[in-house]
PDB file of N, CA and C in Angstrom:
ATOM      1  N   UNK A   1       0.844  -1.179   0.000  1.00  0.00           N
ATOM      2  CA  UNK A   1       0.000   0.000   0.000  1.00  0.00           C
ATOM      3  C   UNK A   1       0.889   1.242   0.000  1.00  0.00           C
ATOM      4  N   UNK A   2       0.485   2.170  -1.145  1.00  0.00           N
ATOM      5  CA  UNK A   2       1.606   3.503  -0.764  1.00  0.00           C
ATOM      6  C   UNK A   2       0.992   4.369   0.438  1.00  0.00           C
ATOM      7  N   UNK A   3       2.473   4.811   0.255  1.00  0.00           N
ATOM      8  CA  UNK A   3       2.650   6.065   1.665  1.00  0.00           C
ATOM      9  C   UNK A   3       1.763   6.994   1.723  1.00  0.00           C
ATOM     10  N   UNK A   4       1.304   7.384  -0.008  1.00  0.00           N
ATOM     11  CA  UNK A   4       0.992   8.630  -0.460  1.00  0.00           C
ATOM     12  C   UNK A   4      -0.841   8.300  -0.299  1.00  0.00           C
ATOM     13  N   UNK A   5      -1.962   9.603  -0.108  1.00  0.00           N
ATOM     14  CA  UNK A   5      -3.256   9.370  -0.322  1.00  0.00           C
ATOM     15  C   UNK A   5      -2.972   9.717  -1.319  1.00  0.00           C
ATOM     16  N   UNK A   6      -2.419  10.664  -2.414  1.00  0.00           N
ATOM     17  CA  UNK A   6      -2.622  11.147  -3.727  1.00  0.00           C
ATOM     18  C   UNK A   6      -1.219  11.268  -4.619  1.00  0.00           C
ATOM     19  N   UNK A   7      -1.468  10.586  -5.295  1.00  0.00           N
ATOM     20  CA  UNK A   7      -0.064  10.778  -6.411  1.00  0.00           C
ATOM     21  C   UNK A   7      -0.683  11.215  -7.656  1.00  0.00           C
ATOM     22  N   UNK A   8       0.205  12.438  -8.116  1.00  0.00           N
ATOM     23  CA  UNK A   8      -0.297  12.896  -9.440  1.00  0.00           C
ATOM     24  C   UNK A   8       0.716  13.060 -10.101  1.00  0.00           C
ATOM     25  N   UNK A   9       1.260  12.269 -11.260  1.00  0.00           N
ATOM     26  CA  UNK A   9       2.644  12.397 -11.908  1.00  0.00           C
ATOM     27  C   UNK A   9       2.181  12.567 -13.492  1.00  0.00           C
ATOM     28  N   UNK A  10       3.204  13.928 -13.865  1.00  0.00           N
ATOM     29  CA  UNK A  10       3.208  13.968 -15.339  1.00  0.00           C
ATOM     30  C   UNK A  10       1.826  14.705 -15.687  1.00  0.00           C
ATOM     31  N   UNK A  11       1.117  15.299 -15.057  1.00  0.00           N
ATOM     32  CA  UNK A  11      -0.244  15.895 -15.600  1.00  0.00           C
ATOM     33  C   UNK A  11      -0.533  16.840 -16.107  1.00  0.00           C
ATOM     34  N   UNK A  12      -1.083  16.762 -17.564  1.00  0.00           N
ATOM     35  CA  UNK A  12      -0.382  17.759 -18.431  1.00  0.00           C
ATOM     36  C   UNK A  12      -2.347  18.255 -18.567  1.00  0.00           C
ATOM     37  N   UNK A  13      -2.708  19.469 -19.239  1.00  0.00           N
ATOM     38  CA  UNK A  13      -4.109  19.911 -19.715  1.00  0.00           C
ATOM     39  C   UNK A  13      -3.616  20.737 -20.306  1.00  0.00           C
ATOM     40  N   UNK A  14      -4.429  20.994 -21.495  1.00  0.00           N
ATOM     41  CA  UNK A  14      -4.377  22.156 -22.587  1.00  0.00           C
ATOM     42  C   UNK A  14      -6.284  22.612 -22.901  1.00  0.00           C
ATOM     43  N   UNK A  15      -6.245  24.012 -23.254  1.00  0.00           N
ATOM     44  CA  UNK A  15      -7.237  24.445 -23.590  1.00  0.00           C
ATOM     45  C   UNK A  15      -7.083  24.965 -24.882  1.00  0.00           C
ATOM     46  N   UNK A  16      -7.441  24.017 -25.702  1.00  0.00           N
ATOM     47  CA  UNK A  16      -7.077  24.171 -27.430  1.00  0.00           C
ATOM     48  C   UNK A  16      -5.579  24.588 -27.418  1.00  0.00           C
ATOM     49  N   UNK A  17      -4.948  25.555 -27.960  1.00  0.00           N
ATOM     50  CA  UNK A  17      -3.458  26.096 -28.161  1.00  0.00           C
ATOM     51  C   UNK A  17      -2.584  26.729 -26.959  1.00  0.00           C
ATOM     52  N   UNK A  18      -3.353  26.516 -25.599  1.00  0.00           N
ATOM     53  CA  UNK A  18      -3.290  27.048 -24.419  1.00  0.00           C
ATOM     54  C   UNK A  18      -2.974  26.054 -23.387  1.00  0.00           C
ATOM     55  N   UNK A  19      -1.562  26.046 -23.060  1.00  0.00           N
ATOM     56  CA  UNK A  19      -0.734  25.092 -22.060  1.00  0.00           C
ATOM     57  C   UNK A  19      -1.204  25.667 -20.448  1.00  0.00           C
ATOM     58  N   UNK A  20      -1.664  24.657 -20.155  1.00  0.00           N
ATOM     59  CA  UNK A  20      -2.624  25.120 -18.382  1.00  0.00           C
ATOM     60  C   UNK A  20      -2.046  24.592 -17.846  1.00  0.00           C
ATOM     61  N   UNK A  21      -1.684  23.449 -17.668  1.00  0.00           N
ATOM     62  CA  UNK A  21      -0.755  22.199 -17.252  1.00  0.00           C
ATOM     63  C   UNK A  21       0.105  21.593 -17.702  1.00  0.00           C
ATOM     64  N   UNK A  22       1.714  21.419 -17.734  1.00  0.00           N
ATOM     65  CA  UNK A  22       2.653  20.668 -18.402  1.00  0.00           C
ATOM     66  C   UNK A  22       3.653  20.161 -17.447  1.00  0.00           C
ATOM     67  N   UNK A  23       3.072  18.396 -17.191  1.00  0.00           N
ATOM     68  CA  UNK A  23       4.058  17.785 -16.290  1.00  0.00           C
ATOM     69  C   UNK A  23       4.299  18.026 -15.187  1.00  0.00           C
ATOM     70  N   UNK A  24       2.886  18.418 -14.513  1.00  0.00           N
ATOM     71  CA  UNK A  24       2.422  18.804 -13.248  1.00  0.00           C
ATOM     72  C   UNK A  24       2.838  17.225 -11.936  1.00  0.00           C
ATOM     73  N   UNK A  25       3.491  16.987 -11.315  1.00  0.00           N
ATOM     74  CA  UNK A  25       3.654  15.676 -10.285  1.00  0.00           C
ATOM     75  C   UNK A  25       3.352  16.522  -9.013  1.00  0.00           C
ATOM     76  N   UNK A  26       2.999  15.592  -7.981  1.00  0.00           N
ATOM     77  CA  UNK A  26       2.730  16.128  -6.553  1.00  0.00           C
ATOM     78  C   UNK A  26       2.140  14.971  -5.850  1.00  0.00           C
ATOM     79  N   UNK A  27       2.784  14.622  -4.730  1.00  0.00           N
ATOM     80  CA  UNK A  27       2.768  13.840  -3.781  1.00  0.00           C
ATOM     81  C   UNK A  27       1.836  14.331  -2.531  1.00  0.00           C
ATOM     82  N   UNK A  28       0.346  13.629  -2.111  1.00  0.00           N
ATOM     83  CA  UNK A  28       0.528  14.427  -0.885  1.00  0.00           C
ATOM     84  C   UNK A  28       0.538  12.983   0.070  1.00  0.00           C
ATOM     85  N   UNK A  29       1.440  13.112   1.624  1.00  0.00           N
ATOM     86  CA  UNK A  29       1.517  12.100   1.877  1.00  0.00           C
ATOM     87  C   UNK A  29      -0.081  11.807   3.065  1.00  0.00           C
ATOM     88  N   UNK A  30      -0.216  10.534   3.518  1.00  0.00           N
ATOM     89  CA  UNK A  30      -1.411  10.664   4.096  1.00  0.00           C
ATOM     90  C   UNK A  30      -1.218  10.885   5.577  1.00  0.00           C
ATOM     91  N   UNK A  31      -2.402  11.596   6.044  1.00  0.00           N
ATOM     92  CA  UNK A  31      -2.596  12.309   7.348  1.00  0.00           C
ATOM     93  C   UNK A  31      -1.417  13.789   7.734  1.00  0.00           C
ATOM     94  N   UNK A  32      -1.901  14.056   6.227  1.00  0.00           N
ATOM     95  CA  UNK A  32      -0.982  15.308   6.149  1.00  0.00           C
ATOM     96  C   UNK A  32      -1.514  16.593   6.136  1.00  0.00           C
ATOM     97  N   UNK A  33      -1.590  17.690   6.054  1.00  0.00           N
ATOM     98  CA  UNK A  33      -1.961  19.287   5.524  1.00  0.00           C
ATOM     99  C   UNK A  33      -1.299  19.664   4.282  1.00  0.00           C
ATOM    100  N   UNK A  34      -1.732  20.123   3.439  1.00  0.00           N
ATOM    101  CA  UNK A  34      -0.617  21.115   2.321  1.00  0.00           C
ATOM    102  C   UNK A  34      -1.813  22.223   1.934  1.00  0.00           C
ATOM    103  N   UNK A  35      -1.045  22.763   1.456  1.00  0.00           N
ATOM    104  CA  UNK A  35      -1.850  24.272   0.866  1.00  0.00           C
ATOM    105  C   UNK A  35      -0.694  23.993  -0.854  1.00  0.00           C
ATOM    106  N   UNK A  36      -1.752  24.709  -1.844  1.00  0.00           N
ATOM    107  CA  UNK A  36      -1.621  25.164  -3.212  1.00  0.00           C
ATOM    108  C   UNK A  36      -1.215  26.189  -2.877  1.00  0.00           C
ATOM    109  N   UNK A  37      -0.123  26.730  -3.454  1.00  0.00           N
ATOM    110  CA  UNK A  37       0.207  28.130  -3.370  1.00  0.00           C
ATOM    111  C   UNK A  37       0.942  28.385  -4.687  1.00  0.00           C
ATOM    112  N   UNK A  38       0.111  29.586  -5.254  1.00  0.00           N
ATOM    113  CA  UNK A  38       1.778  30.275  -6.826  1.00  0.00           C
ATOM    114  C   UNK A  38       0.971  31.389  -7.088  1.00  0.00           C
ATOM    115  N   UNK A  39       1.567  32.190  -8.390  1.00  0.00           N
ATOM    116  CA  UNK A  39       1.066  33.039  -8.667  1.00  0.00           C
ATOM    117  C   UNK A  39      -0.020  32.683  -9.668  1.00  0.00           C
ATOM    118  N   UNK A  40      -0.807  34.097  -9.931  1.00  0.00           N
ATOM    119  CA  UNK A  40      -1.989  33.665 -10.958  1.00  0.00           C
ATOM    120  C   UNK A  40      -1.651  33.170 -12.115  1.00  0.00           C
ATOM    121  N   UNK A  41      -2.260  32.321 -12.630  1.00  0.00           N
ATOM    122  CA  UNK A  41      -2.109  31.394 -13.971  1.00  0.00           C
ATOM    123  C   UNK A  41      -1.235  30.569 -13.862  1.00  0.00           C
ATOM    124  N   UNK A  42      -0.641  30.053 -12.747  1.00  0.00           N
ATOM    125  CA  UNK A  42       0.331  29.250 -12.243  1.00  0.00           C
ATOM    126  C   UNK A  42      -0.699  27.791 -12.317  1.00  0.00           C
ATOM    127  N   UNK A  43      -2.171  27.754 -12.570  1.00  0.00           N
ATOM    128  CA  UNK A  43      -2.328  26.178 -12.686  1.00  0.00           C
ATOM    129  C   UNK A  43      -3.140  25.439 -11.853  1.00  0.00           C
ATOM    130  N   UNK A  44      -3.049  26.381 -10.418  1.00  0.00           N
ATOM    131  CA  UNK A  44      -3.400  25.802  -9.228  1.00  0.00           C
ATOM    132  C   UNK A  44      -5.238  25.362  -9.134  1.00  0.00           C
ATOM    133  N   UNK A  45      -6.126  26.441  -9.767  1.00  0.00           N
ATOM    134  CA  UNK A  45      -7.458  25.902 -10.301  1.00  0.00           C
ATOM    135  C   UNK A  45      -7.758  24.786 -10.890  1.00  0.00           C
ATOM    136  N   UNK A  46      -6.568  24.547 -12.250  1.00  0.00           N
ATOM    137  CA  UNK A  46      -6.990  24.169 -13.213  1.00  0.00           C
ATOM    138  C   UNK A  46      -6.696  22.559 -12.917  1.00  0.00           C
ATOM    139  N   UNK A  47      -5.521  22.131 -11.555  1.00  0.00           N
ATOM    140  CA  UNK A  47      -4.947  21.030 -11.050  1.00  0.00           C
ATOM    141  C   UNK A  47      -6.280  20.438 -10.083  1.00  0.00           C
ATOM    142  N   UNK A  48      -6.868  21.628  -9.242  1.00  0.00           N
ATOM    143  CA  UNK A  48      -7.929  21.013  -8.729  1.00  0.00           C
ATOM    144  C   UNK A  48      -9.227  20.277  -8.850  1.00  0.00           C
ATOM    145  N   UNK A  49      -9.719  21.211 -10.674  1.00  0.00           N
ATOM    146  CA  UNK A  49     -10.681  20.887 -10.730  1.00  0.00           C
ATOM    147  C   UNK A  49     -10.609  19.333 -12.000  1.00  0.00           C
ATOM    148  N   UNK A  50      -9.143  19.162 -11.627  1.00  0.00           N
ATOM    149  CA  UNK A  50      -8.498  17.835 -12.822  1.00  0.00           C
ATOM    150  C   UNK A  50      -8.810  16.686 -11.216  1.00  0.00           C
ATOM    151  N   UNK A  51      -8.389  16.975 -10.578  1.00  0.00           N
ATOM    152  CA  UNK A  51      -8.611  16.160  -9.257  1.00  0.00           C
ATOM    153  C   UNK A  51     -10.027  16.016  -8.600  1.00  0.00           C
ATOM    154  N   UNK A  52     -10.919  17.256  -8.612  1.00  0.00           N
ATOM    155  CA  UNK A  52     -12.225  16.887  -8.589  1.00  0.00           C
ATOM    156  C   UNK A  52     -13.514  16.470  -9.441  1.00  0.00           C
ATOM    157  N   UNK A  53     -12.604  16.146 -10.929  1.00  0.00           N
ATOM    158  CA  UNK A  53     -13.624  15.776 -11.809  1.00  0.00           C
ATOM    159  C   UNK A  53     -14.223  16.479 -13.058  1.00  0.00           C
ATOM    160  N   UNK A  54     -13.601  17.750 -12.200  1.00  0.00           N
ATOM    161  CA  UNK A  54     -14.597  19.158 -13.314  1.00  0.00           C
ATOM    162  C   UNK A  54     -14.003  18.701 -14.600  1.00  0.00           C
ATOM    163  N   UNK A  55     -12.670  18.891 -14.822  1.00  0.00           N
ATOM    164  CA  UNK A  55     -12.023  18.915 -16.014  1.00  0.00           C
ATOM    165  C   UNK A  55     -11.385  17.198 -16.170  1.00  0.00           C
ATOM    166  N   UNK A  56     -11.129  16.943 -17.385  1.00  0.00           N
ATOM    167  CA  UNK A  56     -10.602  15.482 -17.679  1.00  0.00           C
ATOM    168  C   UNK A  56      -8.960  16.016 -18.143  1.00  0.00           C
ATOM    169  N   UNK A  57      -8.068  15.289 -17.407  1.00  0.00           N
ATOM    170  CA  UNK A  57      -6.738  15.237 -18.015  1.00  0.00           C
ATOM    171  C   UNK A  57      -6.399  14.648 -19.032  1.00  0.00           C
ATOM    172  N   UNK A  58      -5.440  15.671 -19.848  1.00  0.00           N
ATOM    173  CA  UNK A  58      -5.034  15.142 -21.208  1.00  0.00           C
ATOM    174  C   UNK A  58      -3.973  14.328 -21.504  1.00  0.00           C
ATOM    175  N   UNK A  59      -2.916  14.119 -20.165  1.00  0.00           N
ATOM    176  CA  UNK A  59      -2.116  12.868 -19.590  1.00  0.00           C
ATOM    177  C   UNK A  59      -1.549  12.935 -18.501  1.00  0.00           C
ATOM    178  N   UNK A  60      -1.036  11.902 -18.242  1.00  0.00           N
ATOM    179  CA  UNK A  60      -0.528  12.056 -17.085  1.00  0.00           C
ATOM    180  C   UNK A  60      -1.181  10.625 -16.165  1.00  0.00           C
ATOM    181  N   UNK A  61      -0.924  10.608 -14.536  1.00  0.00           N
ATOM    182  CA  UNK A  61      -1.319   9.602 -14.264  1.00  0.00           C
ATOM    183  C   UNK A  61      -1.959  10.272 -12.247  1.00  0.00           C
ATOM    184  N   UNK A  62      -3.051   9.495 -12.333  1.00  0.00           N
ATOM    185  CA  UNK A  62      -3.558  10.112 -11.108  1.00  0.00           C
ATOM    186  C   UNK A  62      -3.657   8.933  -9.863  1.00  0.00           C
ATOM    187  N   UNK A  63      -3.531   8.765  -9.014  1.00  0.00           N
ATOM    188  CA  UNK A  63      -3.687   7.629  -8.062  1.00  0.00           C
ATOM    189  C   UNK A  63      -4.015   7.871  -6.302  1.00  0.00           C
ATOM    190  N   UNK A  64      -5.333   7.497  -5.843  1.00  0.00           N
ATOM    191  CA  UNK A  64      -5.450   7.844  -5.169  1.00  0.00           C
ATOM    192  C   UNK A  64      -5.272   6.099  -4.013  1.00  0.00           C
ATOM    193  N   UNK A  65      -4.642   6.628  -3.108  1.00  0.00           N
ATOM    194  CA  UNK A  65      -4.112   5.267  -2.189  1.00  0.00           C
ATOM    195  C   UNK A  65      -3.485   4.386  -2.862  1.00  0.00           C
ATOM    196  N   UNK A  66      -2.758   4.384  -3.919  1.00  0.00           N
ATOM    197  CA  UNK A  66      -2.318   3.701  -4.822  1.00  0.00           C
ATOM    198  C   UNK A  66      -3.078   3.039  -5.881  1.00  0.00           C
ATOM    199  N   UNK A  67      -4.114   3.440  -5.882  1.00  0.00           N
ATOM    200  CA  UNK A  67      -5.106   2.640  -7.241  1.00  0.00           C
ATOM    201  C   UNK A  67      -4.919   4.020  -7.928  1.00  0.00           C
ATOM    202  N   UNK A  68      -4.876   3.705  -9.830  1.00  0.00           N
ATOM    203  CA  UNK A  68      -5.019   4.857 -10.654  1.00  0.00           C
ATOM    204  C   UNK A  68      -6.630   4.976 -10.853  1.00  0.00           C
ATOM    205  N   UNK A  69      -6.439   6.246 -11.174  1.00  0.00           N
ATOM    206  CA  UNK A  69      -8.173   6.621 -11.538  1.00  0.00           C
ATOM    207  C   UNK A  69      -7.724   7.744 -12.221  1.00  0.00           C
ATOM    208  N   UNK A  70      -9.247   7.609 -13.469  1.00  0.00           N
ATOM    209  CA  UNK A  70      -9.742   8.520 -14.283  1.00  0.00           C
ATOM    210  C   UNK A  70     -10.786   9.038 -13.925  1.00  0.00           C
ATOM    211  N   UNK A  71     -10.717  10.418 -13.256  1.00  0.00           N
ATOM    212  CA  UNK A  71     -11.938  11.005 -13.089  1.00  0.00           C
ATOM    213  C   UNK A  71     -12.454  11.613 -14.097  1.00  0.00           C
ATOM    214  N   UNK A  72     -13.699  11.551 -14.274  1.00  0.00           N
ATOM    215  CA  UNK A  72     -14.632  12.256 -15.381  1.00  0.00           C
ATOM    216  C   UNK A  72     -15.823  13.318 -14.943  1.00  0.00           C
ATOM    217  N   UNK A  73     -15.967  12.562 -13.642  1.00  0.00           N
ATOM    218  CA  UNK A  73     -17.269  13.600 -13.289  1.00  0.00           C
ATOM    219  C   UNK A  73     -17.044  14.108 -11.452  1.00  0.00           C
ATOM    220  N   UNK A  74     -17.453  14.795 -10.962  1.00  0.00           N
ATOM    221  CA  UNK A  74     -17.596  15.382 -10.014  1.00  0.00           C
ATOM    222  C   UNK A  74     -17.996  14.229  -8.867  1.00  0.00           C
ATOM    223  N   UNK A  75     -18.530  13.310  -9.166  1.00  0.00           N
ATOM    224  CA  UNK A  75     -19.215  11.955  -8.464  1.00  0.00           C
ATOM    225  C   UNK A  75     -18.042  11.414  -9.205  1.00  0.00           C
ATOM    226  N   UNK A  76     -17.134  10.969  -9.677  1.00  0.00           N
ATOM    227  CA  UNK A  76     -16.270  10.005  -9.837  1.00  0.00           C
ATOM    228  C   UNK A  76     -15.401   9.801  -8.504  1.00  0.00           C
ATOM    229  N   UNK A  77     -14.817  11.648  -8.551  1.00  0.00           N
ATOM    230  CA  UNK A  77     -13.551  12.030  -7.915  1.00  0.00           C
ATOM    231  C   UNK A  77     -14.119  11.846  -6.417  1.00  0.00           C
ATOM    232  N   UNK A  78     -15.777  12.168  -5.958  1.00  0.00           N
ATOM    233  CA  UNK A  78     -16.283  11.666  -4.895  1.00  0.00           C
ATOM    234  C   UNK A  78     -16.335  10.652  -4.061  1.00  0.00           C
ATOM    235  N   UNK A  79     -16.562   9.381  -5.232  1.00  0.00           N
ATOM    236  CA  UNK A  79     -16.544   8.488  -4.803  1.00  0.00           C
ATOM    237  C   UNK A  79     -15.053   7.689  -4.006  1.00  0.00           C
ATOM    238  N   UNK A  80     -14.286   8.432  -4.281  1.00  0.00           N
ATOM    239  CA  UNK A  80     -12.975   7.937  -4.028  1.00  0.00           C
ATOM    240  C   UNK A  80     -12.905   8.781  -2.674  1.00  0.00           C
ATOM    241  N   UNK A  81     -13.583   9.739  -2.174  1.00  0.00           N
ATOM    242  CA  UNK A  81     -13.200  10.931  -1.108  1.00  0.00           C
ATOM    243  C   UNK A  81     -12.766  11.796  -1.854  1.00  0.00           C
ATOM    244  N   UNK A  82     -12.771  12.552  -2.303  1.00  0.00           N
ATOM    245  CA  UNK A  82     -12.244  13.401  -3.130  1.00  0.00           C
ATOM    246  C   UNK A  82     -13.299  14.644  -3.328  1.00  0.00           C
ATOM    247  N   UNK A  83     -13.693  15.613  -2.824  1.00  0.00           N
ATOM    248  CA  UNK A  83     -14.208  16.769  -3.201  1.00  0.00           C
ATOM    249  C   UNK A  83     -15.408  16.903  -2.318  1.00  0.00           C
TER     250      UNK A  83
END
């Protein structure tokens, strides 16, 4: 079983000709705190709502407790705890 509740490696999103995400990774480990922090257009929306379902990633790999998942919908990313 991994260490990590959330592994997100390589997570890339584009909005047509518009790079939002490129090779985004982030570990959070479990029974932890973290905060998102950067400047604007730094991503930090566009990573969340890839993790809660809103948006679908265009690659990359997502894993929550060590199982991968494709979230698609708002109830996907739920069902896992997630949002």
């Amino acid at each position: 079983m991994s260490e990590f509740a959330i592994e997100i490696s390589n997570v890339s999103k584009h909005f047509g000709g518009i790079k939002a995400l490129t090779d985004i990774s982030l570990n959070v480990k479990k029974a932890s705190i973290h905060a998102l922090i950067g400047e604007n257009g730094a991503g930090k929306s566009t990573l969340m709502k890839i993790l809660s379902g809103i948006y679908i990633k265009d690659s990359g790999i997502i894993k929550v407790n060590g199982e991968e998942v494709h979230f698609t919908t708002p109830k996907s990313s739920q069902n896992k705890g997630i949002g």
